[in-house]
Protein backbone atom coordinates (compact mmCIF):
# COMPACT_ATOMS: atom_id res chain seq x y z
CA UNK A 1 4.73 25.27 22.00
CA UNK A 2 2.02 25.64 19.74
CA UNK A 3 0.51 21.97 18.46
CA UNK A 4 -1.39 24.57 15.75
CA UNK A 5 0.08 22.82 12.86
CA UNK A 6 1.88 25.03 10.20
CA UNK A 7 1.00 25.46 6.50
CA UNK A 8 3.62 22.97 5.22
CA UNK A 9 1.56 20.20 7.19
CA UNK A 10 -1.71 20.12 6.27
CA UNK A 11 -2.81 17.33 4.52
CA UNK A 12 -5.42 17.72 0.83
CA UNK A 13 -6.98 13.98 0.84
CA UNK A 14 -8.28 12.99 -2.38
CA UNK A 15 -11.02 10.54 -3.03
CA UNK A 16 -10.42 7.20 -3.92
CA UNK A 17 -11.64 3.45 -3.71
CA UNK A 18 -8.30 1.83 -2.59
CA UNK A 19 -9.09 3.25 0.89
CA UNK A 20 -12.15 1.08 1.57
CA UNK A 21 -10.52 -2.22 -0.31
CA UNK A 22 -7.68 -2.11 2.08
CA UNK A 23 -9.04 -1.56 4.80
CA UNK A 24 -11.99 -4.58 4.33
CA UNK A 25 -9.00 -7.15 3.53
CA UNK A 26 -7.13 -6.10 6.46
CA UNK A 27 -10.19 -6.92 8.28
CA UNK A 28 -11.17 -9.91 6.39
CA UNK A 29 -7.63 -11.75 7.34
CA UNK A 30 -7.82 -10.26 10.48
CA UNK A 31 -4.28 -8.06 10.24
CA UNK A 32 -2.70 -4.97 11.49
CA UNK A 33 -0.75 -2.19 10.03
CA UNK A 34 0.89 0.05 11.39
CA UNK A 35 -0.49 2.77 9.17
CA UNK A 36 -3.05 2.65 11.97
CA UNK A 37 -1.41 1.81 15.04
CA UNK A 38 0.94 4.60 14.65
CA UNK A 39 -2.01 7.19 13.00
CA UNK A 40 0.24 7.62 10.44
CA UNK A 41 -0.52 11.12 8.26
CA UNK A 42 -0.16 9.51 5.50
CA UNK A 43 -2.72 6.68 5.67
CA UNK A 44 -5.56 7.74 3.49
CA UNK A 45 -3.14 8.23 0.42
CA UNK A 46 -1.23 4.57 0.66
CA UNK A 47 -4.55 2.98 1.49
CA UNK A 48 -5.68 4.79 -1.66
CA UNK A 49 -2.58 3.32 -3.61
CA UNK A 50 -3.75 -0.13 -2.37
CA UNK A 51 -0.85 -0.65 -0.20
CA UNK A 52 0.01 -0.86 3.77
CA UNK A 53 2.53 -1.41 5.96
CA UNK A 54 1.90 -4.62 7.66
CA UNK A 55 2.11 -4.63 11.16
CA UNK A 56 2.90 -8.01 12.63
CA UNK A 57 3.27 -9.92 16.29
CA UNK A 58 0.26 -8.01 17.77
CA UNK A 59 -1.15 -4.32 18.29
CA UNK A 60 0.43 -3.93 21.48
CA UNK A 61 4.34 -3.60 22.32
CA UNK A 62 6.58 -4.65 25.25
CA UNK A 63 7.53 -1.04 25.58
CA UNK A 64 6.19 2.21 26.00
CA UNK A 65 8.22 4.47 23.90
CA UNK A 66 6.93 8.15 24.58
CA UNK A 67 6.46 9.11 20.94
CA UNK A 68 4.54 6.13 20.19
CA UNK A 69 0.90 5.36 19.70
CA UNK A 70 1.36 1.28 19.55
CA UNK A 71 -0.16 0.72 23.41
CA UNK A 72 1.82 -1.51 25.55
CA UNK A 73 0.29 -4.55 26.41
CA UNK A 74 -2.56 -4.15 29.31
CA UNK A 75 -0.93 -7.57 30.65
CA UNK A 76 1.31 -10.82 29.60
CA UNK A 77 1.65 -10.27 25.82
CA UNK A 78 -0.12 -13.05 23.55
CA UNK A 79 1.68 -15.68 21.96
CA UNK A 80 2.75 -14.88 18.24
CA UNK A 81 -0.20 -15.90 15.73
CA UNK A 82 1.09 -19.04 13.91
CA UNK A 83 -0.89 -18.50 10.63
CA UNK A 84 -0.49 -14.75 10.89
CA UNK A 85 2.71 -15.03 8.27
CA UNK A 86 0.30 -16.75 5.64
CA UNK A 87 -2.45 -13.97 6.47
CA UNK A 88 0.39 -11.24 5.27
CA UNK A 89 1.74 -13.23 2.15
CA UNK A 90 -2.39 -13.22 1.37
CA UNK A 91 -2.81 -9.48 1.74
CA UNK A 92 -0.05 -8.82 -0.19
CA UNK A 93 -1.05 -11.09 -2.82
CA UNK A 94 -4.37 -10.20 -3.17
CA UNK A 95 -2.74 -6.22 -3.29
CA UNK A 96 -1.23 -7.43 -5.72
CA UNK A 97 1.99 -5.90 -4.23
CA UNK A 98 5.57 -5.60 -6.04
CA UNK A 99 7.22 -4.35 -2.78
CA UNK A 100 5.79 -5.19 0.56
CA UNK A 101 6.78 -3.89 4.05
CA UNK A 102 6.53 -5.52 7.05
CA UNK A 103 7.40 -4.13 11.13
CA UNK A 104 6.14 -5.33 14.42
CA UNK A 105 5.64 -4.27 18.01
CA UNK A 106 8.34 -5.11 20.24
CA UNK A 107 8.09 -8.01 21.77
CA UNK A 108 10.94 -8.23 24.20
CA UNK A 109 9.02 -11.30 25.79
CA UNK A 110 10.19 -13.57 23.16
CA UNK A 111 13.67 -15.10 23.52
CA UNK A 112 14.40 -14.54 20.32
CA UNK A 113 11.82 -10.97 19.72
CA UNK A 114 9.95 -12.46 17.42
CA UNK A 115 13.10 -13.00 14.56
CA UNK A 116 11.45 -16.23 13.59
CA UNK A 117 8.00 -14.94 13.03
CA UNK A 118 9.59 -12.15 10.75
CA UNK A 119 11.28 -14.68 8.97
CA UNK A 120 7.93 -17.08 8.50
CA UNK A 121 6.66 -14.21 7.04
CA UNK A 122 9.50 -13.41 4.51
CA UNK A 123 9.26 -16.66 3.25
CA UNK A 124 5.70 -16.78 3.07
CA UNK A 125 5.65 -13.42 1.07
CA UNK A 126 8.63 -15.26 -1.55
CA UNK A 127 6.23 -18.14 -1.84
CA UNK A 128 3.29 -16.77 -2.89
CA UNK A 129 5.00 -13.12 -4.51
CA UNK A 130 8.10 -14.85 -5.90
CA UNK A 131 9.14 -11.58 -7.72
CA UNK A 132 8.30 -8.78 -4.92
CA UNK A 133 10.97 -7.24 -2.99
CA UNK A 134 10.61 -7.40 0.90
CA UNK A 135 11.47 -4.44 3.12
CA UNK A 136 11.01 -5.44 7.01
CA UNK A 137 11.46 -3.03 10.01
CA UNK A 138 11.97 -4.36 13.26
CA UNK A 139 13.37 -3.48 16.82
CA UNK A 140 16.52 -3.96 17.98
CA UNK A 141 16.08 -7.78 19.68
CA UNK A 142 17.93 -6.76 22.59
CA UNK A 143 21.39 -6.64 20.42
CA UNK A 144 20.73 -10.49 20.12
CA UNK A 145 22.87 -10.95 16.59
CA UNK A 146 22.00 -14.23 16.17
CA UNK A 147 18.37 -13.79 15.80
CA UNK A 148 19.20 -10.78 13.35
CA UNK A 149 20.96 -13.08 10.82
CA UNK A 150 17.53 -15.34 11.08
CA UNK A 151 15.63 -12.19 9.79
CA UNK A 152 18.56 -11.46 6.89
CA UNK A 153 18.85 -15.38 5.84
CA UNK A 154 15.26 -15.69 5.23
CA UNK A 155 15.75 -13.15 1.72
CA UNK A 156 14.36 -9.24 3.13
CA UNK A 157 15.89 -7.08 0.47
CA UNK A 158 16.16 -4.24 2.72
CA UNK A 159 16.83 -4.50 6.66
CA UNK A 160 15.22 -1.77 8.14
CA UNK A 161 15.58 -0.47 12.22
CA UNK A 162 14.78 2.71 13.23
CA UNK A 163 17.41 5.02 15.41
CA UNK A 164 14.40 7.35 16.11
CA UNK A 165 16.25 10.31 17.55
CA UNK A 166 19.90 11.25 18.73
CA UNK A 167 21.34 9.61 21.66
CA UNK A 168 20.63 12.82 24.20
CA UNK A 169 17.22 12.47 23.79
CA UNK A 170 16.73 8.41 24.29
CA UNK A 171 16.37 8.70 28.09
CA UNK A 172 13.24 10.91 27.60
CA UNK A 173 12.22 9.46 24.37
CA UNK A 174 12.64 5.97 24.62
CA UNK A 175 14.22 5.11 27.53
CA UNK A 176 14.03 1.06 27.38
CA UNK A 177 16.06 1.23 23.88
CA UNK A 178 19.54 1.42 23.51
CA UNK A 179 21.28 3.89 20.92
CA UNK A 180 24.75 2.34 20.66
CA UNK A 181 22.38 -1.01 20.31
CA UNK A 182 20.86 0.08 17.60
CA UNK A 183 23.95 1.57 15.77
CA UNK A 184 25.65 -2.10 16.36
CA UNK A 185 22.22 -3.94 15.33
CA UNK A 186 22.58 -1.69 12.11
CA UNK A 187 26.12 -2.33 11.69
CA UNK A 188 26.12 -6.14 12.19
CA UNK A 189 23.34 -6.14 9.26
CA UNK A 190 25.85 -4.44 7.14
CA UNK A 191 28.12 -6.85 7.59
CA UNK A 192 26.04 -10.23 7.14
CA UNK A 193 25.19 -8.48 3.95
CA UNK A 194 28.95 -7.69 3.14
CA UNK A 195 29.78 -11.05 4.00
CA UNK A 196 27.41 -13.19 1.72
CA UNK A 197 28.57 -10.67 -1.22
CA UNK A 198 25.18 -9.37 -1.11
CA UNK A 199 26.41 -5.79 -1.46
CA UNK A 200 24.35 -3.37 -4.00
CA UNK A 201 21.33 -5.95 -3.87
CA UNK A 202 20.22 -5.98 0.09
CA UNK A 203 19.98 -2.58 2.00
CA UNK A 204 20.52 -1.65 5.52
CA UNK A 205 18.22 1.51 6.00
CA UNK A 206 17.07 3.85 9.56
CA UNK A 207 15.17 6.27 10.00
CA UNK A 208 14.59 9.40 12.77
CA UNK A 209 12.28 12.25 13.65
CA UNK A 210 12.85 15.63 14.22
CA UNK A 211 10.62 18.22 16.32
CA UNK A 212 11.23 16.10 20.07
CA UNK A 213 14.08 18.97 20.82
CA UNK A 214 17.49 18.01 18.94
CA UNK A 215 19.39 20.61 17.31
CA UNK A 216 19.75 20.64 13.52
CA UNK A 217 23.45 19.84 14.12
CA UNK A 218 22.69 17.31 16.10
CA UNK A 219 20.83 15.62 13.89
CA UNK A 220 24.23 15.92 11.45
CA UNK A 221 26.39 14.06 13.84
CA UNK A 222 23.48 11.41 13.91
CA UNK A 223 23.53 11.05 10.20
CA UNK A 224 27.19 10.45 10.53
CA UNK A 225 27.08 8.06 13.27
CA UNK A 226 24.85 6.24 10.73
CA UNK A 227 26.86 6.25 8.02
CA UNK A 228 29.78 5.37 10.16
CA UNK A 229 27.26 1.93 10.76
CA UNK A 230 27.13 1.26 7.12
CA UNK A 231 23.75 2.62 6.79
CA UNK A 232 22.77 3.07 2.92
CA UNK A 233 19.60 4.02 3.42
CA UNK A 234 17.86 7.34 5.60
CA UNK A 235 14.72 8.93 6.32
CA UNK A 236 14.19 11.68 8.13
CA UNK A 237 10.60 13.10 9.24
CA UNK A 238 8.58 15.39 11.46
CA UNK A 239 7.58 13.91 15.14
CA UNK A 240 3.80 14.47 15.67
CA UNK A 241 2.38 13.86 18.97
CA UNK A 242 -0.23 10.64 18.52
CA UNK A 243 -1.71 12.81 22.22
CA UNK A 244 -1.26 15.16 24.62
CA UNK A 245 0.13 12.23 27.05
CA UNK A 246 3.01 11.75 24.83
CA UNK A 247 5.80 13.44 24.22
CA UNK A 248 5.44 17.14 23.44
CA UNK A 249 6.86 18.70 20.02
CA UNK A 250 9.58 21.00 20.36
CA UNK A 251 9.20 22.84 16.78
CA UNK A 252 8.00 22.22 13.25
CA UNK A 253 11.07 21.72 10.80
CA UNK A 254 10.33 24.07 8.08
CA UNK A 255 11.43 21.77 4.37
CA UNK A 256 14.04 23.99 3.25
CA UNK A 257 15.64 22.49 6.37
CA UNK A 258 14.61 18.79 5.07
CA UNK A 259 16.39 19.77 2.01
CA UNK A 260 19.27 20.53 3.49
CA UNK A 261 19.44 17.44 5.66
CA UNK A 262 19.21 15.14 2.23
CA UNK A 263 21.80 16.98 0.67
CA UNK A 264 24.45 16.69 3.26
CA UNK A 265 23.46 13.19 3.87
CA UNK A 266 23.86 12.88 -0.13
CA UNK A 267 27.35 14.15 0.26
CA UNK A 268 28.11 12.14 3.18
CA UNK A 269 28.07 8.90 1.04
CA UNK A 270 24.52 7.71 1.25
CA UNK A 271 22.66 5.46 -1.06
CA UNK A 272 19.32 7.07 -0.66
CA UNK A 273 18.34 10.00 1.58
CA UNK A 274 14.44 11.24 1.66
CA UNK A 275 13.43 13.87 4.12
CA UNK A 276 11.10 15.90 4.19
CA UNK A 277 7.74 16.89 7.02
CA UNK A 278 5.50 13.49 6.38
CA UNK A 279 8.09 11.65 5.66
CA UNK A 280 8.44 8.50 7.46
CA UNK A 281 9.72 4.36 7.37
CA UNK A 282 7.87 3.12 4.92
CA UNK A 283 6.59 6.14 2.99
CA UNK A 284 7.44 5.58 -0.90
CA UNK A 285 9.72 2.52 0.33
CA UNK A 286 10.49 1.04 -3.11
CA UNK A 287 11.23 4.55 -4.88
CA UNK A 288 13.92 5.35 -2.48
CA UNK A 289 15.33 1.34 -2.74
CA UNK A 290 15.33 1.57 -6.28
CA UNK A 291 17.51 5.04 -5.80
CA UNK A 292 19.83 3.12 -3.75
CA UNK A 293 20.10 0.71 -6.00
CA UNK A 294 20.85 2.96 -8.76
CA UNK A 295 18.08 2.43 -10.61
CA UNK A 296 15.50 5.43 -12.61
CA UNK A 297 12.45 4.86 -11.31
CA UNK A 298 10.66 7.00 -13.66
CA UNK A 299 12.57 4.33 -16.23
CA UNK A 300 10.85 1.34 -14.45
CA UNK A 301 7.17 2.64 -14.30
């Protein structure tokens, strides 16, 4: 098709200073976000905000997902940065952050895919931002469980791992993931949470695109395969190609269809449900955690 992008996808940036104070910190302590490695749309206006999505464990991944733009490693992936937890919890301090998110490359290398690193970096974050909620995203550690609960123990308010797309597609899309993996990795969150009566004040949230050729029914049963996993949280967004290499886009999702999506997920029983063409993970992560937890954010600005 087409990559001539439609009307509901252009992008107005703004000026603003927050752009240019982010991104010299990030380089000052050295860090990554994936607001970059992923050339997120919506960069410019979080950078603006004075907030990122930290990206930690590297710039380069273990896999080579087709929709990605997070490189695979050009040979044996480094060895996790041991001060790179204090690095974040600096950033985010210096941000001044109230909510910070963190994600990572997959690093399938590591026996335990980097579950210890992510919790460092938790902890780091409560020590020096006692009061700021954590969101992390990570991959699916192989299914490992164990290393999971090392993520959820260390205090993330909301466990984040994406689905990406519906299980027809994974062979094309992402063929060294696993979607019944990441429904159980999901799932096995929801249950640590459930059983250290943490219910209503940790999350389990996922996220998918739309545009790599699923139907919108499809994407439906997805949402209740989710929701079947406990899920409280979704986000739904448009796929855009990083490249030519990767994978192509199959169609632009007008937003009335976005809309549509949210409701039913609304009805299905989820906490939170934003959708809509730019969104994605981490996009206006606290407003849509302080939906699911009930709260007004309009009352807490």
């Amino acid at each position: 098709m087409s990559h001539r992008l439609p009307p509901w996808l252009k992008i107005r940036l703004t000026p603003g200073s927050g752009l240019d104070q982010v991104t010299s910190l990030l380089s000052e302590l050295k860090l990554t976000t994936v607001c970059d490695g992923a050339h997120c749309p919506n960069r410019a206006e979080c950078f603006q905000k004075r907030t990122a999505t930290f990206m930690i464990l590297g710039d380069h991944c273990t896999r080579n997902c087709r929709f990605c733009a997070v490189e695979p490693f050009p040979s044996l992936p480094m060895a996790p940065e041991p001060d790179e937890p204090q690095r974040v919890a600096q950033a985010a301090a210096r941000l001044g952050l109230k909510y910070v998110v963190v994600t990572s490359v997959t690093r399938d290398d590591l026996p335990d895919g980097g579950a210890n690193h992510f919790a460092q970096t938790i902890r780091e974050i409560k020590r020096l931002l006692p009061n700021a909620a954590v969101e992390v995203l990570t991959p699916d550690f192989k299914g490992n469980i164990p290393a999971l609960h090392v993520v959820l123990e260390a205090g993330c308010e909301v466990f984040n791992h994406n689905i990406e797309t519906i299980a027809r597609l994974y062979s094309d899309v992402r063929p060294q993931a696993n979607y019944q993996q990441s429904l159980d990795v999901l799932s096995a969150a929801a249950d640590w949470i459930k059983a250290n009566n943490l219910v209503g004040k940790r999350f389990v949230k996922s996220g998918l695109m739309v545009g790599l050729g699923e139907s919108d029914d499809e994407v439906v049963d997805l949402m209740k395969d989710l929701k079947k996993a406990q899920v409280d949280i979704v986000t739904i967004g448009q796929y855009l190609a990083p490249s030519k290499e990767h994978f192509p886009i199959a169609r632009f999702v007008e937003p009335a269809v976005f809309d549509r999506w949210a409701e039913i997920g609304k009805e299905m029983g989820f906490k939170s449900v934003f959708a809509g063409p730019f969104v994605r993970s981490s996009y206006h992560a606290a407003l849509i955690t302080e939906i699911a937890g009930g709260k007004n954010p309009e009352e807490s600005n």
